[in-house]
Each structure stands twice: as structure tokens, then as C-alpha cells.
PDB file of N, CA and C in Angstrom:
ATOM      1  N   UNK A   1     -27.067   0.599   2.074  1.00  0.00           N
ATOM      2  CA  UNK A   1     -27.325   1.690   2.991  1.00  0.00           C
ATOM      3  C   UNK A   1     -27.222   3.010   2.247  1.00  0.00           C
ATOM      4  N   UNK A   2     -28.328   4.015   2.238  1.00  0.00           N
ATOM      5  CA  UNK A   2     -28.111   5.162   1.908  1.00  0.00           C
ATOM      6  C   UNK A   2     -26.798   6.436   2.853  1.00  0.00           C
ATOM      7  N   UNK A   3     -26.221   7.198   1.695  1.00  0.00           N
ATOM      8  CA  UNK A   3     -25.616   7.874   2.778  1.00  0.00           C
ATOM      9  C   UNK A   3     -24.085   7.396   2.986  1.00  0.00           C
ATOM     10  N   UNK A   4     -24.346   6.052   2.468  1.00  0.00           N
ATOM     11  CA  UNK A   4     -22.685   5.211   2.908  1.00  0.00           C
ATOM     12  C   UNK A   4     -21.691   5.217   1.633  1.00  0.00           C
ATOM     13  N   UNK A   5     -20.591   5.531   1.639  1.00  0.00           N
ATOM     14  CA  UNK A   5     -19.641   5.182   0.135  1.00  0.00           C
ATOM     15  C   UNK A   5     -18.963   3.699   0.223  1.00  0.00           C
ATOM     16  N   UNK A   6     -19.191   2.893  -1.223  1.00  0.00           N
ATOM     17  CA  UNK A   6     -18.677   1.560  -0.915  1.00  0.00           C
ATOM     18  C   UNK A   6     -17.150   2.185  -1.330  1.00  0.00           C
ATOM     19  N   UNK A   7     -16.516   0.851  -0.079  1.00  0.00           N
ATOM     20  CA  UNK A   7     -15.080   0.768  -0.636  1.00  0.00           C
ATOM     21  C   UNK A   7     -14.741   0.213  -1.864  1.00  0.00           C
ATOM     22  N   UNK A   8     -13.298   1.103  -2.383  1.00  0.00           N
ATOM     23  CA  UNK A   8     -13.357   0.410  -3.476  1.00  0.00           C
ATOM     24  C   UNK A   8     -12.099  -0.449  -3.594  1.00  0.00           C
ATOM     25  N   UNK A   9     -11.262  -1.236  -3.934  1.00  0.00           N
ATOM     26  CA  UNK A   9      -9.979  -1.621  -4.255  1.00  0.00           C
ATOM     27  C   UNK A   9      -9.592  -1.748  -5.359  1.00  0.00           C
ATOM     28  N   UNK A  10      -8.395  -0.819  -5.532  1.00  0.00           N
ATOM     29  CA  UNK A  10      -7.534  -0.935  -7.087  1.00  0.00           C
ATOM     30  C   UNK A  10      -6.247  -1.064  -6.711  1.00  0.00           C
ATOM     31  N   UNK A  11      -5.451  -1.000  -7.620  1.00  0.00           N
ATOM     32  CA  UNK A  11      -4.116  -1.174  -7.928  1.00  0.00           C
ATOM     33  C   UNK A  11      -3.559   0.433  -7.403  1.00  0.00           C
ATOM     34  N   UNK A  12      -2.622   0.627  -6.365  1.00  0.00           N
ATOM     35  CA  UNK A  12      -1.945   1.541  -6.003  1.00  0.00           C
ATOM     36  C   UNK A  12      -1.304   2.595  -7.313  1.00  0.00           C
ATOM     37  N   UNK A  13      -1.426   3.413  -6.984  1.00  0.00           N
ATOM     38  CA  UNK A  13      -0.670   4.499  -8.176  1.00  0.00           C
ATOM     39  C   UNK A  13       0.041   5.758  -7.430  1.00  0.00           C
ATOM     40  N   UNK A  14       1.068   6.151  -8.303  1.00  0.00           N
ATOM     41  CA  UNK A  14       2.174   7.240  -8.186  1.00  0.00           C
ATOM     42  C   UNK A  14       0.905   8.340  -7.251  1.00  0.00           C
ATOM     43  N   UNK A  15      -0.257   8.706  -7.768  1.00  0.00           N
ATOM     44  CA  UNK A  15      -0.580   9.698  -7.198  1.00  0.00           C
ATOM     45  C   UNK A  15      -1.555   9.701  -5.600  1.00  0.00           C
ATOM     46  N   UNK A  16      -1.448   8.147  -5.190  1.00  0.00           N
ATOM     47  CA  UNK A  16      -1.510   7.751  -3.650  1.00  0.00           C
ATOM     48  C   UNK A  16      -0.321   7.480  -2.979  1.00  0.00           C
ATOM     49  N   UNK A  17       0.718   7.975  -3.430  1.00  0.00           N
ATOM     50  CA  UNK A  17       1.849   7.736  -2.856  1.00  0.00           C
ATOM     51  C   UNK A  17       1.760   8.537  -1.086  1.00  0.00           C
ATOM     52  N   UNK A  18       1.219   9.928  -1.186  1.00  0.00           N
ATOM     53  CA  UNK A  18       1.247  10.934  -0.421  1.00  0.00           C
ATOM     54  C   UNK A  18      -0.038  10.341   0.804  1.00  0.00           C
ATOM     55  N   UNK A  19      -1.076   9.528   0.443  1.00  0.00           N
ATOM     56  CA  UNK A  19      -1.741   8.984   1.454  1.00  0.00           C
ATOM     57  C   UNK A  19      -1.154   7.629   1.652  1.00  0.00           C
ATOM     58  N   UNK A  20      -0.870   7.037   1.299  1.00  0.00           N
ATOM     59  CA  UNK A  20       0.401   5.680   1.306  1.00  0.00           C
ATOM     60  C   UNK A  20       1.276   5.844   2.299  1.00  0.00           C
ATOM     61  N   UNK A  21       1.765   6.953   2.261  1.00  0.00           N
ATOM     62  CA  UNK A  21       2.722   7.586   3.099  1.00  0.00           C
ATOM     63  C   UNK A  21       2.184   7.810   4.881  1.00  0.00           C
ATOM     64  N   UNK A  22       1.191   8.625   4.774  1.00  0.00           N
ATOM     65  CA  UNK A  22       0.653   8.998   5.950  1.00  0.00           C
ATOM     66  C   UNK A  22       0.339   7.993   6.576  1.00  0.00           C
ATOM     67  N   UNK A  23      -0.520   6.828   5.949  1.00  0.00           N
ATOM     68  CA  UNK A  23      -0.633   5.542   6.641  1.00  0.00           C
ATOM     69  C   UNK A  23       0.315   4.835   7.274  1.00  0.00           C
ATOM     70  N   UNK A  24       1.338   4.911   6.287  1.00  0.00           N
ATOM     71  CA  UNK A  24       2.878   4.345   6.913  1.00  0.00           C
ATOM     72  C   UNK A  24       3.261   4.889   8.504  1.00  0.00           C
ATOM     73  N   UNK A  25       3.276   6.063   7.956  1.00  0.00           N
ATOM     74  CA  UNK A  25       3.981   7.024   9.352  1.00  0.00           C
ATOM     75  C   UNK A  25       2.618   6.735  10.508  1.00  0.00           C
ATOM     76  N   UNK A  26       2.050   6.974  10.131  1.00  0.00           N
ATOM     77  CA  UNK A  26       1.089   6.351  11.653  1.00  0.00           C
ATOM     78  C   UNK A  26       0.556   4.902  12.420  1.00  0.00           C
ATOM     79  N   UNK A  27       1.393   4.087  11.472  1.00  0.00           N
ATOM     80  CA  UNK A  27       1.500   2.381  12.003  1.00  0.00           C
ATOM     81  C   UNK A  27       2.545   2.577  12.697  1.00  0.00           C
ATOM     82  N   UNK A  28       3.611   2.611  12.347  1.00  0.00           N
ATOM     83  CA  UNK A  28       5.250   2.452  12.751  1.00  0.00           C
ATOM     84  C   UNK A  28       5.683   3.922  12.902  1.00  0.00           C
ATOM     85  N   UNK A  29       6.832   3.516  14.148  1.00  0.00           N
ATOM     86  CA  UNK A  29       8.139   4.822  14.168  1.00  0.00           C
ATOM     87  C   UNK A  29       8.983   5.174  13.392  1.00  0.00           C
ATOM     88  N   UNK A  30       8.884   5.914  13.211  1.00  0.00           N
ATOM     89  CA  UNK A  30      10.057   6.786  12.071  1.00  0.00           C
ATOM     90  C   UNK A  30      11.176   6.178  11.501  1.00  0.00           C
ATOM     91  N   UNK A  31      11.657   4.845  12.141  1.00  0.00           N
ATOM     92  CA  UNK A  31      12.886   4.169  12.208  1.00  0.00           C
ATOM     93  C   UNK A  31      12.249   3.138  11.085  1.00  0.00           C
ATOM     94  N   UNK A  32      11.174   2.668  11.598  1.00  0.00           N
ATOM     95  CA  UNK A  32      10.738   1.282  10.998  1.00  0.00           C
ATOM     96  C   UNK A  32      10.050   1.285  10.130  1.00  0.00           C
ATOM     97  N   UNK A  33       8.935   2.907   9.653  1.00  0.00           N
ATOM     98  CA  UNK A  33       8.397   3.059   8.529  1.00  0.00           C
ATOM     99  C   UNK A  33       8.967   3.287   7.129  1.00  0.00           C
ATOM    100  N   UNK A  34       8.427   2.751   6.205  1.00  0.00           N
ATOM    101  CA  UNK A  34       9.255   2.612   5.239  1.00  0.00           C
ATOM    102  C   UNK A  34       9.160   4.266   4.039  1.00  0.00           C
ATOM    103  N   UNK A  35      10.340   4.418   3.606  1.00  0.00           N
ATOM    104  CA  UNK A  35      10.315   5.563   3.229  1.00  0.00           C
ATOM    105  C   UNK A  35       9.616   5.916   1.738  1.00  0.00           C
ATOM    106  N   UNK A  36       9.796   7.280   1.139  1.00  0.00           N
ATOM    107  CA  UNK A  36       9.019   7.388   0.014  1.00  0.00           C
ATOM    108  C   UNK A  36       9.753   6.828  -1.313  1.00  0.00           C
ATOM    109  N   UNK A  37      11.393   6.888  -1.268  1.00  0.00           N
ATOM    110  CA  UNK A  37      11.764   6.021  -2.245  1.00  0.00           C
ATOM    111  C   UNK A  37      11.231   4.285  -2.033  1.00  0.00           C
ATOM    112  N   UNK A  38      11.238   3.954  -0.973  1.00  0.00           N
ATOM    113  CA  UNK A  38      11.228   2.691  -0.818  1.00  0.00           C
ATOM    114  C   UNK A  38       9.598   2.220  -1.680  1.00  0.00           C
ATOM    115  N   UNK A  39       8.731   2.734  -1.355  1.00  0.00           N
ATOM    116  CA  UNK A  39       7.290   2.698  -1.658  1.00  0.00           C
ATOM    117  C   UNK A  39       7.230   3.211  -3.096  1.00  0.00           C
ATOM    118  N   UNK A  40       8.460   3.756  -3.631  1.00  0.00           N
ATOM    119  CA  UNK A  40       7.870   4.205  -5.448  1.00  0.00           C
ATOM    120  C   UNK A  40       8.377   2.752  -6.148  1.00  0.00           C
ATOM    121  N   UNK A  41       9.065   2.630  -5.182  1.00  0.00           N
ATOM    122  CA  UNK A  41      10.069   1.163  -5.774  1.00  0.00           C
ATOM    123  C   UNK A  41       8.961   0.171  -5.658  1.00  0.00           C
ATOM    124  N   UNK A  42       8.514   0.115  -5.199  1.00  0.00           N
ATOM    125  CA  UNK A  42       7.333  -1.030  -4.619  1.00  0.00           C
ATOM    126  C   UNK A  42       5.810  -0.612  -5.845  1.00  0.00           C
ATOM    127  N   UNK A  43       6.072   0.660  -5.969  1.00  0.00           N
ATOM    128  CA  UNK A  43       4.760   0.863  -7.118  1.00  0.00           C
ATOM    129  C   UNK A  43       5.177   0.156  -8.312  1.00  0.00           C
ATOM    130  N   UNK A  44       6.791   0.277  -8.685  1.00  0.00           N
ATOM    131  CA  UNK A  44       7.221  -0.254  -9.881  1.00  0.00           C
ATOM    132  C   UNK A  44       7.168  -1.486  -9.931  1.00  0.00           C
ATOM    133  N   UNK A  45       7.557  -2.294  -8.866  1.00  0.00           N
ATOM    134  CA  UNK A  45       8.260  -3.993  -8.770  1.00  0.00           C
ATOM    135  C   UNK A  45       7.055  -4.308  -8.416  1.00  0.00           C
ATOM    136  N   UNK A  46       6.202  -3.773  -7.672  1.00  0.00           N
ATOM    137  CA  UNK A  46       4.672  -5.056  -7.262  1.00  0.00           C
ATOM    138  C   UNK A  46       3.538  -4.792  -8.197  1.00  0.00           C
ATOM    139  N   UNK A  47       3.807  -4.303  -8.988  1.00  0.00           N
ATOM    140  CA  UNK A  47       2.336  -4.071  -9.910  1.00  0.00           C
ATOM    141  C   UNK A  47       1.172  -5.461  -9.629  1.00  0.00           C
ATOM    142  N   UNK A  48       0.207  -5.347  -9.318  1.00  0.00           N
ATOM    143  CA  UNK A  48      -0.555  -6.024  -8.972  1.00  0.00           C
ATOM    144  C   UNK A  48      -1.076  -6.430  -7.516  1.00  0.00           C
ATOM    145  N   UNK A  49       0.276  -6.816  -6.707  1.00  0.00           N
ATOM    146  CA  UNK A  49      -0.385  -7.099  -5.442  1.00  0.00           C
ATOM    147  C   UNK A  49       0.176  -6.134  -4.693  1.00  0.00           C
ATOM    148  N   UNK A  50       0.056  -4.795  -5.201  1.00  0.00           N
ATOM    149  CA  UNK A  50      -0.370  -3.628  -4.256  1.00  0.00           C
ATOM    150  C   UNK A  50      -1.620  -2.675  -4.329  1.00  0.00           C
ATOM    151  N   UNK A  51      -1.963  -2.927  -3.602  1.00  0.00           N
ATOM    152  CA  UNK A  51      -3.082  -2.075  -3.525  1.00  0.00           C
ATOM    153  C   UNK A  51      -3.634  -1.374  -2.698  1.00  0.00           C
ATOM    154  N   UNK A  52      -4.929  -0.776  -2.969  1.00  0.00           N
ATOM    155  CA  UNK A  52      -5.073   0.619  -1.726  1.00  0.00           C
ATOM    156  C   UNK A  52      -6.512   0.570  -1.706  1.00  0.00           C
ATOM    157  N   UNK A  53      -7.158   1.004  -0.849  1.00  0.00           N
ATOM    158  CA  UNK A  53      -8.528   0.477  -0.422  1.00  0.00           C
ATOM    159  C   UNK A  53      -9.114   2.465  -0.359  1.00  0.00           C
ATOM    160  N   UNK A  54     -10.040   2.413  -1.257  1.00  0.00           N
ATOM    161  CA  UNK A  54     -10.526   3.894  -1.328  1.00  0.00           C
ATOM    162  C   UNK A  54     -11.850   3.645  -0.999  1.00  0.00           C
ATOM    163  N   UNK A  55     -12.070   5.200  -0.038  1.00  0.00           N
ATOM    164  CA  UNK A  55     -14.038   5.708   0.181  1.00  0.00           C
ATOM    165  C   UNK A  55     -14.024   6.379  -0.481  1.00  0.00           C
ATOM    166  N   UNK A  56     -14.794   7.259  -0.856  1.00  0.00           N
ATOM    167  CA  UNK A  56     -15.215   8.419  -1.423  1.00  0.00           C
ATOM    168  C   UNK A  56     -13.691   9.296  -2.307  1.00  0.00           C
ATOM    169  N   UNK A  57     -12.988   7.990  -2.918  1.00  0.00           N
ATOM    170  CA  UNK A  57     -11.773   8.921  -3.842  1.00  0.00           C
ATOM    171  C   UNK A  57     -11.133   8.743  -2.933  1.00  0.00           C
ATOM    172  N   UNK A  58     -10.744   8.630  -1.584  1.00  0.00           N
ATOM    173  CA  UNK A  58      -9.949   9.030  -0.736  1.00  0.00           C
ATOM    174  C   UNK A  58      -9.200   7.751  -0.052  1.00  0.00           C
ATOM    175  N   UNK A  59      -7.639   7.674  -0.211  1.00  0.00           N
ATOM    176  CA  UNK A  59      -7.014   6.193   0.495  1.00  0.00           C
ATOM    177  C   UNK A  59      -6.890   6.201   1.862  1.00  0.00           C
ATOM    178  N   UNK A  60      -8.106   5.006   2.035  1.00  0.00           N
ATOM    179  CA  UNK A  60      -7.833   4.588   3.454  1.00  0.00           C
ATOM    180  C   UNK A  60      -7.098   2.925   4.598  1.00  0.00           C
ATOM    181  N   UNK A  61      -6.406   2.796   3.441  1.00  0.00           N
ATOM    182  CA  UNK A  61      -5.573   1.792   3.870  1.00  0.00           C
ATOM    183  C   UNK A  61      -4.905   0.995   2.576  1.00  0.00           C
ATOM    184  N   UNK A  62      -3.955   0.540   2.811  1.00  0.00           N
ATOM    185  CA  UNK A  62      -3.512  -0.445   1.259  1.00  0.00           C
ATOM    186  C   UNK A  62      -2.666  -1.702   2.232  1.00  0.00           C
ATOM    187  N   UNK A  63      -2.166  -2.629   1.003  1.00  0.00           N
ATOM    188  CA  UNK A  63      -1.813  -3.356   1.554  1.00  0.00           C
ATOM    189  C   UNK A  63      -0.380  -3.631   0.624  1.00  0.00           C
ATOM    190  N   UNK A  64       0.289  -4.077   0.373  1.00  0.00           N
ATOM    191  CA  UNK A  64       1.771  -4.476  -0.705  1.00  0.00           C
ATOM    192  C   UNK A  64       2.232  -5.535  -0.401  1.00  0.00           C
ATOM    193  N   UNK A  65       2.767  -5.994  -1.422  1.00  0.00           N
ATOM    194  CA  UNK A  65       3.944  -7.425  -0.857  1.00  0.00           C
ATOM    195  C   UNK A  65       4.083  -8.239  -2.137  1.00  0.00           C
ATOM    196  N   UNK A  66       4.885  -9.150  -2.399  1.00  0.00           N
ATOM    197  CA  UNK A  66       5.130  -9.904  -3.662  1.00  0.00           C
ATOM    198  C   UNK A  66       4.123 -11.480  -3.254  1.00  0.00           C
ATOM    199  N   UNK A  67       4.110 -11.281  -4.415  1.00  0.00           N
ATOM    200  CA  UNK A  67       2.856 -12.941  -4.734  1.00  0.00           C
ATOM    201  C   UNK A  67       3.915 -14.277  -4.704  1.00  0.00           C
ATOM    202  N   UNK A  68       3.736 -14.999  -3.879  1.00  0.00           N
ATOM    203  CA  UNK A  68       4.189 -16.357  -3.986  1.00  0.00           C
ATOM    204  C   UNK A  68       3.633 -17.256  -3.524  1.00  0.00           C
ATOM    205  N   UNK A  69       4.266 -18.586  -3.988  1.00  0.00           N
ATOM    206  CA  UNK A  69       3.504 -19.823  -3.112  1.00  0.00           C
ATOM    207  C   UNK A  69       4.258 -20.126  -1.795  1.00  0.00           C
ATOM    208  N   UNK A  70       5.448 -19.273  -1.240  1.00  0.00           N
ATOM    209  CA  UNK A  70       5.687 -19.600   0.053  1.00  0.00           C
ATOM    210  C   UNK A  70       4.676 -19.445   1.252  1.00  0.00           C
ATOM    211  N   UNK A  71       5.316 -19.915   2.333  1.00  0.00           N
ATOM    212  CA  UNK A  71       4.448 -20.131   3.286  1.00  0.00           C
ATOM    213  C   UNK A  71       4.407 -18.749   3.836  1.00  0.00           C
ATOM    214  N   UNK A  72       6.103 -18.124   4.033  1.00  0.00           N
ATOM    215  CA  UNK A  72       6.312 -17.116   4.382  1.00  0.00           C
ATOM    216  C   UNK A  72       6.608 -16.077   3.878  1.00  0.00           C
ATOM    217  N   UNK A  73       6.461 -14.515   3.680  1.00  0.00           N
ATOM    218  CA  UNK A  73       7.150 -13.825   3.242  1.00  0.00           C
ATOM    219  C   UNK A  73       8.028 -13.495   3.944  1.00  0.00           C
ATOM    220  N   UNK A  74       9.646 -13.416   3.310  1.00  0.00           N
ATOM    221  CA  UNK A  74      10.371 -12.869   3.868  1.00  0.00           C
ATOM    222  C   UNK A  74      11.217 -11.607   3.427  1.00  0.00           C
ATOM    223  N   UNK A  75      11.866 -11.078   4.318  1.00  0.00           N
ATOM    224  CA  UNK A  75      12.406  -9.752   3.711  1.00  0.00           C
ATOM    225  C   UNK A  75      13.056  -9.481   2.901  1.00  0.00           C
ATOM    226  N   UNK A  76      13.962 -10.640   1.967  1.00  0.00           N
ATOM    227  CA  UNK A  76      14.122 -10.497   0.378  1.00  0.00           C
ATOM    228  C   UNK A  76      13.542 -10.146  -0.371  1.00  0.00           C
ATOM    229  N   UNK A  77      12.301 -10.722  -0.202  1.00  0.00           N
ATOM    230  CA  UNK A  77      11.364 -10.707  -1.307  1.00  0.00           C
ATOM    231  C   UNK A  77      11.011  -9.520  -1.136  1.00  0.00           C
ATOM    232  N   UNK A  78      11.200  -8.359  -1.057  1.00  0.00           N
ATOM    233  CA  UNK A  78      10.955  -6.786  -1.157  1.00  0.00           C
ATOM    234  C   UNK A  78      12.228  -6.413  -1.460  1.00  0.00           C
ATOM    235  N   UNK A  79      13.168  -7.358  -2.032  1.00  0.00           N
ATOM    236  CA  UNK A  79      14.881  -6.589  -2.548  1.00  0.00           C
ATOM    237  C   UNK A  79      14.859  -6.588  -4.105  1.00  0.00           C
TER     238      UNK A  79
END
């Protein structure tokens, strides 16, 4: 389609932290969204299966979490 920007997906970085963020705060309440230390920690420890979904340069959604063969993730596995 002319006119349209493809999405792109890469590996999250220090300098999407600030749209990383905004996404956060507008899923969840203030209580339950996770904070900006919590998410630099997560740039360091998940290298790979975090990532962020860009249009035009610009982050419009990501996703994070640790890679395993469990069935479940559970909330350790982000300690």
C-alpha cells in the first residue's frame, strides 16, 4: 500500500524507554504498572526477548518476558 509505514520489530533500547513507559502507564493503574527502574532492569536481563514494535521511528507497542520451555511464565522469572 502506498502512503502506509511497515512495522518494524527490533530489540528494545535505553532510548525507548520513555515510549515503553507511556505504553505501560496506559494499560495498567499506577499501582500495577511497572516502573522505570523496573523496565531498565528488563533492558539489561532480557536482551533478546524484548522488544518494541515501531511505525515510522516511532514505538507503538513492545512486548518483554524471559524465554523458556515452561508452560507458564511466572513471576520469578522477572527476579
Amino acid at each position: 500500500m502506498k502512503g502506509v509505514d511497515a512495522m518494524q520489530i527490533t530489540d528494545a533500547m535505553a532510548a525507548d524507554l520513555p515510549a515503553i513507559l507511556r505504553i505501560e502507564r496506559l494499560g495498567f493503574s499506577p499501582e500495577e504498572a511497572g516502573s522505570a527502574d523496573q523496565y531498565r532492569d528488563r533492558l539489561e536481563k532480557l536482551t533478546g526477548t524484548f522488544l518494541v514494535a515501531k511505525v515510522a521511528g516511532q514505538v507503538v507497542g513492545f512486548v518483554v518476558g524471559p524465554a523458556t520451555t515452561a508452560a507458564y511464565v511466572a513471576d520469578w522469572m522477572y527476579e
